[in-house]
Protein backbone atom coordinates (compact mmCIF):
# COMPACT_ATOMS: atom_id res chain seq x y z
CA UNK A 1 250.35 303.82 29.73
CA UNK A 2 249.87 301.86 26.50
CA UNK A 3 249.03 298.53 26.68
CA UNK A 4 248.75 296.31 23.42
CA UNK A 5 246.71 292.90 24.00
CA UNK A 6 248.02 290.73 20.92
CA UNK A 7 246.73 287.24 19.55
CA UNK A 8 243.04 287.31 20.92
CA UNK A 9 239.63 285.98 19.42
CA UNK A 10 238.01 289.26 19.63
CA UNK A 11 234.52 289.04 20.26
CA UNK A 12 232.24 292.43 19.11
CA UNK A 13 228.34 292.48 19.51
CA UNK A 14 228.33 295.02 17.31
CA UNK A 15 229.35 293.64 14.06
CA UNK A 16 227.99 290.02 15.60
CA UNK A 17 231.84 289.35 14.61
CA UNK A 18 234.49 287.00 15.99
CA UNK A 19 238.11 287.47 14.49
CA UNK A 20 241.87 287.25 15.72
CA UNK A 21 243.13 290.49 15.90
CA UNK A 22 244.90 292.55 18.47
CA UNK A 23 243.76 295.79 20.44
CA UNK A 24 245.77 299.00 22.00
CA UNK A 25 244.85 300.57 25.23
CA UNK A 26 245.68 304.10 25.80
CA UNK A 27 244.53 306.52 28.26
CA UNK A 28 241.58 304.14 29.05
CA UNK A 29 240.61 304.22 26.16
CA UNK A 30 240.43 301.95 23.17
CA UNK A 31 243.30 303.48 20.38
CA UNK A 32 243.14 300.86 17.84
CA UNK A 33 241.86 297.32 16.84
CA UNK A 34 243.22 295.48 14.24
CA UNK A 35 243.56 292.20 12.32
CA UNK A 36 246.30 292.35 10.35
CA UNK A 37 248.88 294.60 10.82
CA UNK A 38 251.42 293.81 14.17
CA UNK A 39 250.39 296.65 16.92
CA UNK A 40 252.96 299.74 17.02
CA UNK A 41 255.85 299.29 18.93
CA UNK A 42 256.26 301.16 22.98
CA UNK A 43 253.60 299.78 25.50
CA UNK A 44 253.03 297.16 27.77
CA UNK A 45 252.09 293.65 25.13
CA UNK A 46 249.63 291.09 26.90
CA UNK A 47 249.65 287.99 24.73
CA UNK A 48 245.90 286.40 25.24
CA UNK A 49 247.20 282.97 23.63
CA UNK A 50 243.77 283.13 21.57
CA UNK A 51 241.63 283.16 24.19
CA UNK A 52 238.43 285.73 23.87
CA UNK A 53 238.48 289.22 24.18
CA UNK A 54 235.34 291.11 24.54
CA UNK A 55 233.31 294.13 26.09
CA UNK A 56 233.10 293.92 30.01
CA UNK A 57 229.87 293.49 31.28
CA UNK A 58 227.51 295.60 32.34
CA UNK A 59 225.15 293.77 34.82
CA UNK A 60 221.92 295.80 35.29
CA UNK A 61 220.22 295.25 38.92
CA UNK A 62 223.08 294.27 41.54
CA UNK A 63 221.83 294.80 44.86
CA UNK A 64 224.91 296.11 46.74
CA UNK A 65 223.65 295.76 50.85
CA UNK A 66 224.90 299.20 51.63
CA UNK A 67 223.49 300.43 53.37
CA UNK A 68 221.66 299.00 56.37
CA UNK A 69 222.93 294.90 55.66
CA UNK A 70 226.27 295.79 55.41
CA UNK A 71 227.32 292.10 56.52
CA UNK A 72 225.66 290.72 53.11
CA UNK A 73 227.52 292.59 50.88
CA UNK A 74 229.85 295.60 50.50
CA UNK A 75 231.01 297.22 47.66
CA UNK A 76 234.45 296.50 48.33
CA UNK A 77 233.34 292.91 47.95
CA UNK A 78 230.87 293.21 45.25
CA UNK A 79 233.20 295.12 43.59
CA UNK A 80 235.71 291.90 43.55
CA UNK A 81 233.29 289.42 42.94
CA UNK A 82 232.52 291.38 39.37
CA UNK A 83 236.05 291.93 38.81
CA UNK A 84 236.35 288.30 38.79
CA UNK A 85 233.25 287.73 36.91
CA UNK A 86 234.50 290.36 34.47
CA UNK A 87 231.62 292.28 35.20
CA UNK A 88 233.39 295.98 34.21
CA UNK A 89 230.26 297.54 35.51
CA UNK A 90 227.53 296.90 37.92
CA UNK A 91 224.16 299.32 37.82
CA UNK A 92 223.00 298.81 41.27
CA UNK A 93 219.22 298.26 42.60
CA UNK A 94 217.98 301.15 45.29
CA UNK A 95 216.29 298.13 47.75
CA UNK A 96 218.39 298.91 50.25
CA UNK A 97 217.77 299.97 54.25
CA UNK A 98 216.87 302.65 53.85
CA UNK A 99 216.01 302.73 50.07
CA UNK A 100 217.78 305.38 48.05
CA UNK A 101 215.41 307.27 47.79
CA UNK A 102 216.79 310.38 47.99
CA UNK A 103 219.71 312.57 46.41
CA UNK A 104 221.58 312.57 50.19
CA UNK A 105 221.40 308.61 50.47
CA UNK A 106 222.37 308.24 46.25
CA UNK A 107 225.27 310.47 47.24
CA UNK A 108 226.64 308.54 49.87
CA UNK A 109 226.39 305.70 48.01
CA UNK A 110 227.83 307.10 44.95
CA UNK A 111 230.68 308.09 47.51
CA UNK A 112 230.95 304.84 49.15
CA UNK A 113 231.31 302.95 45.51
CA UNK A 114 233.71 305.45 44.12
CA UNK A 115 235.91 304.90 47.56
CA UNK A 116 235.40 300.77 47.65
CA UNK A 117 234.63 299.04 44.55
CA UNK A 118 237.58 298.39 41.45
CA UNK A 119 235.11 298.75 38.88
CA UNK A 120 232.32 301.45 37.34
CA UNK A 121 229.30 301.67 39.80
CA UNK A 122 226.06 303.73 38.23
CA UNK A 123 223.01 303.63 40.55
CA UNK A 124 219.57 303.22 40.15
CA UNK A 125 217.11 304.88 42.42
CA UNK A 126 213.69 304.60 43.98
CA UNK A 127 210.58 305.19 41.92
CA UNK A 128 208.43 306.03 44.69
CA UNK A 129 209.64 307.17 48.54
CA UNK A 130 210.49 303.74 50.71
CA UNK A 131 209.26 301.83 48.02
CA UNK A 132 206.08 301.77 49.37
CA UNK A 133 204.14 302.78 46.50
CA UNK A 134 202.53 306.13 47.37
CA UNK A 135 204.71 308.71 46.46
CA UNK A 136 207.08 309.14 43.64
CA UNK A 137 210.49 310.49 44.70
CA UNK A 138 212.13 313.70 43.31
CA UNK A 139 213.22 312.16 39.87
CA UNK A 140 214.49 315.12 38.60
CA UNK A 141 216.98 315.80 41.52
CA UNK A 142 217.87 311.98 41.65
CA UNK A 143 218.78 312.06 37.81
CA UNK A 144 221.23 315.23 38.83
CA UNK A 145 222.25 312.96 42.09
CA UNK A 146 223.81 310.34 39.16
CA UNK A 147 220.70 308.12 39.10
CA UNK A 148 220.55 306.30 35.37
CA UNK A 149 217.00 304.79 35.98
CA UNK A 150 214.13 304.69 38.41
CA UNK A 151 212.99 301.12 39.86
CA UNK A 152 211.09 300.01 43.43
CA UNK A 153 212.68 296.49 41.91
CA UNK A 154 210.65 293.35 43.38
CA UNK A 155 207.51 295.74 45.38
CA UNK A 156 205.41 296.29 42.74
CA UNK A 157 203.69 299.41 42.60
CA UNK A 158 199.64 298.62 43.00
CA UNK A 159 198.20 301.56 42.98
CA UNK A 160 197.91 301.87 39.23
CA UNK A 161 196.89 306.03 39.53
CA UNK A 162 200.67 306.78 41.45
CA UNK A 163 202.19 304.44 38.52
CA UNK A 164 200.69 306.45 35.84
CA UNK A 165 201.87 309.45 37.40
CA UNK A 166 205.28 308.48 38.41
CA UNK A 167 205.50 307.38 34.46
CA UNK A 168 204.60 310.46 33.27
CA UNK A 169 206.38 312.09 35.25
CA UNK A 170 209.79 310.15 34.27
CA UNK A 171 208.64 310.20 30.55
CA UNK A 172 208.82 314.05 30.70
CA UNK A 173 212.31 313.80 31.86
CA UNK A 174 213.53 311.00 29.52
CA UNK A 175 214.19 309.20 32.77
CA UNK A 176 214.26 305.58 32.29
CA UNK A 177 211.97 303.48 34.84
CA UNK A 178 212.26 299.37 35.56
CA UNK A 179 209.50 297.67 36.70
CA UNK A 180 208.93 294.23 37.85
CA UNK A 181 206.14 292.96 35.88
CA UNK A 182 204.10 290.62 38.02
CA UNK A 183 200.84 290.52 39.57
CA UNK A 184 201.14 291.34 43.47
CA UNK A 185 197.73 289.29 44.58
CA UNK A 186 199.12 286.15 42.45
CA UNK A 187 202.48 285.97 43.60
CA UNK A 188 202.06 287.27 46.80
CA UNK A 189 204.17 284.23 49.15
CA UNK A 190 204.88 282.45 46.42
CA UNK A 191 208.27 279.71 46.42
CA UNK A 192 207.70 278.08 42.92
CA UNK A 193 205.78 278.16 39.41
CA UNK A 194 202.20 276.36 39.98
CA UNK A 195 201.82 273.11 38.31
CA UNK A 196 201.85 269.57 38.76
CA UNK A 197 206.01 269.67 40.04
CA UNK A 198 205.14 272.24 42.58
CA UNK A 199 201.83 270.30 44.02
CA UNK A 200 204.24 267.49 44.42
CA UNK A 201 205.92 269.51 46.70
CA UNK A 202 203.34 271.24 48.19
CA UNK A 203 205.19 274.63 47.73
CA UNK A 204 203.07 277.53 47.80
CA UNK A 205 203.33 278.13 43.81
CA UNK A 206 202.25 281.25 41.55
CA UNK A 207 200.83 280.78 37.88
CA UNK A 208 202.76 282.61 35.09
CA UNK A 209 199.80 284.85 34.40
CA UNK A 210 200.76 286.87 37.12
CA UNK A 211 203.60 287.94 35.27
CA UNK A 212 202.14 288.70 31.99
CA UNK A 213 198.68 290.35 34.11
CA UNK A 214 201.37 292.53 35.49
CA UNK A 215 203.12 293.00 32.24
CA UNK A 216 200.08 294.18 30.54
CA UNK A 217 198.69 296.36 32.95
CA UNK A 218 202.30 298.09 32.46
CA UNK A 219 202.06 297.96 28.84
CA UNK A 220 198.79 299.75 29.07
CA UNK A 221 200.23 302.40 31.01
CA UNK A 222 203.18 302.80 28.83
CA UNK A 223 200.72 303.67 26.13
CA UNK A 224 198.64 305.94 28.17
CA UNK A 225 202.25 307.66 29.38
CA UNK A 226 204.78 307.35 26.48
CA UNK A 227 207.10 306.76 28.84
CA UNK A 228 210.48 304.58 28.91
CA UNK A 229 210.29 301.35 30.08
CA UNK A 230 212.44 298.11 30.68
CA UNK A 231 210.62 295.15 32.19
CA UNK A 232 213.65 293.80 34.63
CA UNK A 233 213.05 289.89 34.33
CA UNK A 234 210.68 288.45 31.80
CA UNK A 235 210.66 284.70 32.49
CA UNK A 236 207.42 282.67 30.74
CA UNK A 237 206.67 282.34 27.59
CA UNK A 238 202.83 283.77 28.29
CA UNK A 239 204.90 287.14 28.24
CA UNK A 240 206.23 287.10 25.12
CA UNK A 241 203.17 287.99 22.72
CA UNK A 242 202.72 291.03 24.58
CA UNK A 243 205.83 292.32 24.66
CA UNK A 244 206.34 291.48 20.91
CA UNK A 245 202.79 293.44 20.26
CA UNK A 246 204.25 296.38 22.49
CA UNK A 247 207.48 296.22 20.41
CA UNK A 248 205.28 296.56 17.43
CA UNK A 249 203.40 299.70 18.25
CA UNK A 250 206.32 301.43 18.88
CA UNK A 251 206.40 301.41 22.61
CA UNK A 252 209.59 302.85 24.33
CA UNK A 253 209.91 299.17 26.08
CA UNK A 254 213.03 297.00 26.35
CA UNK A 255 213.19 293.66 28.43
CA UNK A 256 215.61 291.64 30.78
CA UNK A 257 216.15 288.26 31.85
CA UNK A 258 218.32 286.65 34.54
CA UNK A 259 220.93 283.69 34.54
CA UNK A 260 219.28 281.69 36.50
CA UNK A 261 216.05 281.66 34.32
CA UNK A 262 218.10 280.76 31.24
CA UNK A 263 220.03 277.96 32.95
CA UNK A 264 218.01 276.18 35.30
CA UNK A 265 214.46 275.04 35.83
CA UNK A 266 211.53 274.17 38.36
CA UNK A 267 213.11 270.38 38.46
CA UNK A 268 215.76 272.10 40.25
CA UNK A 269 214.33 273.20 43.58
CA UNK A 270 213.31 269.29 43.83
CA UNK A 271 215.25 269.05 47.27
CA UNK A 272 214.34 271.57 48.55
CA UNK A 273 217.46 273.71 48.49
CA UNK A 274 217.26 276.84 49.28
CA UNK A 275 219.87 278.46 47.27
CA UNK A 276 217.57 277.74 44.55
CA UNK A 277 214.98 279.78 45.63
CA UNK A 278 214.65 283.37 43.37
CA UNK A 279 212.23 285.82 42.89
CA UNK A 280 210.12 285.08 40.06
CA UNK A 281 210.63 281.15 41.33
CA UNK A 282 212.24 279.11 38.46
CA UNK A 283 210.10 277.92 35.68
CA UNK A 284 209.16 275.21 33.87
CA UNK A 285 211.57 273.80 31.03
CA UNK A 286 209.09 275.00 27.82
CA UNK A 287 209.22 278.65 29.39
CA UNK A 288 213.10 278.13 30.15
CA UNK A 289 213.22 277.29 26.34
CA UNK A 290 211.35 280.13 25.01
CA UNK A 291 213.48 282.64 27.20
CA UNK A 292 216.37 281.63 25.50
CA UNK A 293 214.43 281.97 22.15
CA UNK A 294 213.54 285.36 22.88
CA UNK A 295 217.30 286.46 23.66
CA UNK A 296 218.68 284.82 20.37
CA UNK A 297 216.10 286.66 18.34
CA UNK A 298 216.29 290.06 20.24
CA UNK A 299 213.05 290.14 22.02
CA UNK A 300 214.81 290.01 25.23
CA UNK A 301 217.30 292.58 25.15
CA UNK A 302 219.51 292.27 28.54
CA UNK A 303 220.79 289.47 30.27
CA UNK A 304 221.85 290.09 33.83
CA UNK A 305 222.67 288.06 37.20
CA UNK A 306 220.39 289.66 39.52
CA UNK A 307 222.76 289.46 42.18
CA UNK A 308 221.05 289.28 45.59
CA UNK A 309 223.28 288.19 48.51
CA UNK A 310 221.70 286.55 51.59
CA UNK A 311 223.61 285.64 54.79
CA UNK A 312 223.15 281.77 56.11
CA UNK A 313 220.74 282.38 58.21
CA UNK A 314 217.99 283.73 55.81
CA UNK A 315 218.81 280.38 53.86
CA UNK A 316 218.52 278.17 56.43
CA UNK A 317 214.95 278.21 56.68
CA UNK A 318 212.04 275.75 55.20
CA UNK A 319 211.92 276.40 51.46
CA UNK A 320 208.82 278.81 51.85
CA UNK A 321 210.03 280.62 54.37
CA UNK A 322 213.54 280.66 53.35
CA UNK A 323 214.74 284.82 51.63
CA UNK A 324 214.55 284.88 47.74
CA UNK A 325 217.76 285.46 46.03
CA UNK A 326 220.92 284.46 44.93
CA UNK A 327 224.63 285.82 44.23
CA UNK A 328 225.59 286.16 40.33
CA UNK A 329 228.54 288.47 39.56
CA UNK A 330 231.23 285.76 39.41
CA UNK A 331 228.89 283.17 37.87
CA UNK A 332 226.94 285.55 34.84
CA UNK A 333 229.80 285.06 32.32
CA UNK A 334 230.14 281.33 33.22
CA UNK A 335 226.46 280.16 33.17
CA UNK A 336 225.75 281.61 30.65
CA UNK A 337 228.23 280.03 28.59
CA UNK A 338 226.09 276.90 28.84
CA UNK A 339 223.95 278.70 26.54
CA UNK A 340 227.02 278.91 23.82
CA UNK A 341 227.92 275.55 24.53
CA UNK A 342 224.70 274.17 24.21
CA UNK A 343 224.27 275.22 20.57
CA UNK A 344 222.10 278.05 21.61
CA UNK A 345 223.41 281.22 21.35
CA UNK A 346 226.99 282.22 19.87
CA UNK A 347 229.36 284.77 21.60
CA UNK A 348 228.62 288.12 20.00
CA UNK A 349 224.40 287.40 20.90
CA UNK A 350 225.82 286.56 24.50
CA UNK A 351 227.47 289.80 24.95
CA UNK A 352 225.06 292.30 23.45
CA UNK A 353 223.18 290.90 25.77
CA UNK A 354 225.22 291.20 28.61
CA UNK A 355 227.13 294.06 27.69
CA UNK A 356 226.05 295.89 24.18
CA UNK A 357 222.38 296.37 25.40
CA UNK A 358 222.70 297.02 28.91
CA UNK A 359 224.78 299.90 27.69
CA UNK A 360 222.65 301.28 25.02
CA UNK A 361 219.44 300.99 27.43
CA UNK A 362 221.07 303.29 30.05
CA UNK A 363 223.28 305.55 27.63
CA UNK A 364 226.58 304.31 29.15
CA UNK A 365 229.65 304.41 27.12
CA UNK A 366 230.32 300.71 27.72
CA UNK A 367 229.71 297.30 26.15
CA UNK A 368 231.62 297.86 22.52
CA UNK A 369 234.99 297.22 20.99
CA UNK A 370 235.44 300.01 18.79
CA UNK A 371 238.10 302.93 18.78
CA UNK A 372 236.99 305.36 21.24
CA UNK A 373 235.47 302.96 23.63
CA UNK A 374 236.10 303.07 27.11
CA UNK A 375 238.75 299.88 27.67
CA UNK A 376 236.65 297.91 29.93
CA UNK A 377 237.79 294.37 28.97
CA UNK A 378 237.15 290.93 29.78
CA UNK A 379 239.21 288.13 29.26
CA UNK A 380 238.33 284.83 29.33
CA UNK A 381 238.46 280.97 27.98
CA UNK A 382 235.29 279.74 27.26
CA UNK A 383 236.47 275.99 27.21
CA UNK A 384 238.32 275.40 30.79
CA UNK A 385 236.34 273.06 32.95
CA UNK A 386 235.60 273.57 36.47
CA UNK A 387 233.33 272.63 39.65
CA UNK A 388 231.60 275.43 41.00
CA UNK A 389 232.80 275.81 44.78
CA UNK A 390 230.54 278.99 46.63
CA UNK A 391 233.63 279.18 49.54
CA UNK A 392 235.70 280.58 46.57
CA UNK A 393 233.56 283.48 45.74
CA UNK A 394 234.73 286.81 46.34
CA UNK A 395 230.95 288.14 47.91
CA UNK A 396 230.85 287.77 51.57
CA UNK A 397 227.44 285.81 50.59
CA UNK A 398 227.28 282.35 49.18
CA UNK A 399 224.16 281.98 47.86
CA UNK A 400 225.00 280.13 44.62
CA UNK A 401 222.43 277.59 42.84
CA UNK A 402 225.75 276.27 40.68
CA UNK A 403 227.58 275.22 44.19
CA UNK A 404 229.39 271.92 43.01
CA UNK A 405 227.79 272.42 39.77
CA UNK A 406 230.09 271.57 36.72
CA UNK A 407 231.06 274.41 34.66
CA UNK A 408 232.78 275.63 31.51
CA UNK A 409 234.65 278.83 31.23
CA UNK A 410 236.76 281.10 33.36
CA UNK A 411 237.66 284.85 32.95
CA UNK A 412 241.42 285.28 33.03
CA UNK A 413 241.45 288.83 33.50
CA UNK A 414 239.63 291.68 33.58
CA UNK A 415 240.66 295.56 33.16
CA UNK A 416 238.51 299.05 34.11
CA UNK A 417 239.66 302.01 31.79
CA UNK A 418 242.94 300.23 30.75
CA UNK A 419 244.08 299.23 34.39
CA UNK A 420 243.44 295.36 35.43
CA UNK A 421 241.70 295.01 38.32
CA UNK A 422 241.36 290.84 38.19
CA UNK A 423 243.82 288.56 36.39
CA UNK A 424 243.34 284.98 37.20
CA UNK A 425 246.50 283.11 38.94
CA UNK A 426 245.99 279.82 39.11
């Protein structure tokens, strides 16, 4: 089928451009975007009414709870709730029970996504066996299995000797590993950034050394291992020298971020609510600041949601006791449109950031607008007002920190290889 979508603001992270133009879809694929001339006549026309057109995003670390916490989340329902965040692909985390680990377990759940969810799924795997640390998995095999990077996500690896070999290792292969740089001793029990907010409190609070400690041990071992490496959340602005000094020596190293570090702060958690309660814990409004910095000048190459669903009950829990985490598919595209309206960052920054670079990092064929291109679209109006209500969302968890938050920007539809797979109805 062709499909021509006419009269939209076309947004391209390539060219940092924004222009009216019109696109045509065929055979899932992008045939033709232009500016001028009237599409060709035959095919299915989708007037956007000059609302913006751009790349789906591609959301690195989803944690899809299959299997073993089925009840959390599905991929039937994840797979919605990024439809209707126009999330076009997610790249899934391996912290699962059990962890994939192995090429049987990334099979089934390669099966299971293929089978469930409406958009792409690629999966990440395990770095080292259970995530426990010890002993790297079969990275070659897992990379055959369909796995596009290698990641033990929030258990950081301490024994520095299996790290070093696990990088080598994966640097041999050109297999791509994610780490979470923190400091496991620091942050260890952690519910919030240490400082005078968090004493206040009295919240068990890590100092945001730990993550740049943990950074730089990595760094070191990148150096030692030539490896690739792509730090999953960098959050303080203590990071940010040595990733800039990596950067400049040539290092194989590419960064991340997450929504709710760009869009909310430590202030936040001030009643105690538990939805506000991540992993690193929210930070202080200079770091906040300097996050953002970082993304507008390319520093920070990926933004992402970090979507981890937990049930009621592992929210309903004193603060420090209460499970870290919080659902992002549906809300990524919305928060961080704050940042656009804010004056901060302008549309093409905010997808290659969300879509370009996630892309590029991982080798997908996603995240553009150019001929060729697979036709994973997002719609959306980045002006439409709207209060944040969790019971809405399409994961079967609710763990939202915008819940009756006021926000700006809706996606109107969304479409997976040409077909649509979301298109807003009210």
């Amino acid at each position: 089928m062709i499909l021509h979508l006419t009269n939209a603001r076309l947004i391209d992270p390539e060219s940092a451009a924004t222009r009216i133009g019109h696109l045509t879809v065929e055979n899932g694929r992008i045939a033709a975007i232009a500016h001028d001339a009237p599409p060709a006549s035959g095919g299915r026309v989708v007037d956007c009414g000059g609302k913006c057109l751009a790349p789906g995003l591609v959301d690195i670390g989803v944690k899809v709870c299959e299997p073993g916490e089925r009840h959390k989340e599905s991929f039937r329902s994840a797979g919605l709730a990024a439809a209707a965040g126009g999330v076009t692909t997610m790249v899934t985390r391996p912290d699962t029970a059990p962890a994939i680990d192995s090429p049987e377990t990334l099979e089934f759940v390669t099966r299971r996504a293929n089978a469930a969810a409406p958009v792409n799924v690629v999966p990440m795997a395990a770095l080292t066996k259970g995530r426990a640390g010890r002993e790297m998995t079969e990275i070659g095999f897992l990379m055959d299995a369909g796995a596009v990077a290698f990641t033990d996500c929030d258990h950081v690896v301490r024994d520095t000797r299996v790290l070093a070999r696990a990088l080598s290792y994966a640097g041999s292969l050109g297999a791509l590993v994610i780490a979470h740089p923190q400091d496991p001793g620091l942050s260890a029990g952690a519910a919030a950034t240490s400082g005078k907010f968090a004493s206040l409190r009295g919240l068990p609070a890590v100092s945001p050394m730990a993550e740049r400690m943990g950074l730089d041990r990595d760094i070191a071992l990148i150096e030692m291992t030539r490896a690739r490496y792509h730090a999953d959340q960098i959050t303080t602005a203590r990071a940010l020298p040595a990733l800039e000094r990596a950067r400049g020596n040539g290092f194989d190293i590419s960064a991340g971020t997450s929504i709710h570090h760009v869009t909310l702060n430590e202030l936040d958690v001030a009643d105690y609510r538990t939805f506000f309660k991540i992993k690193p814990p929210l930070r202080a409004e200079t770091d906040r600041q300097a996050i953002v910095g970082a993304l507008r000048d390319g520093l920070i190459d990926t933004l992402s949601s970090m979507h981890t669903p937990q049930d009621e009950e592992s929210k309903r829990l004193p603060f420090e006791e209460a499970a870290s985490g919080a659902v992002g598919l549906e809300t990524l595209l919305p928060a961080a449109l704050r940042l656009y309206h804010s004056g901060d960052l302008d549309l093409p920054t905010l997808f290659r950031a969300m879509s370009l670079n996630p892309a590029r990092r991982l080798g997908l064929e996603g995240g553009r607008l150019r001929r060729g291109a697979p036709a994973d679209l997002v719609l959306f109006d980045p002006d439409v007002p709207f209060v944040m209500d969790r019971f809405t969302l399409q994961s079967k968890s609710k763990n939202t920190p915008f819940d009756g938050q006021r926000m700006q920007g809706r996606v109107l539809a969304t479409w997976v290889a040409g077909e649509t797979v979301y298109e807003r109805t009210r």
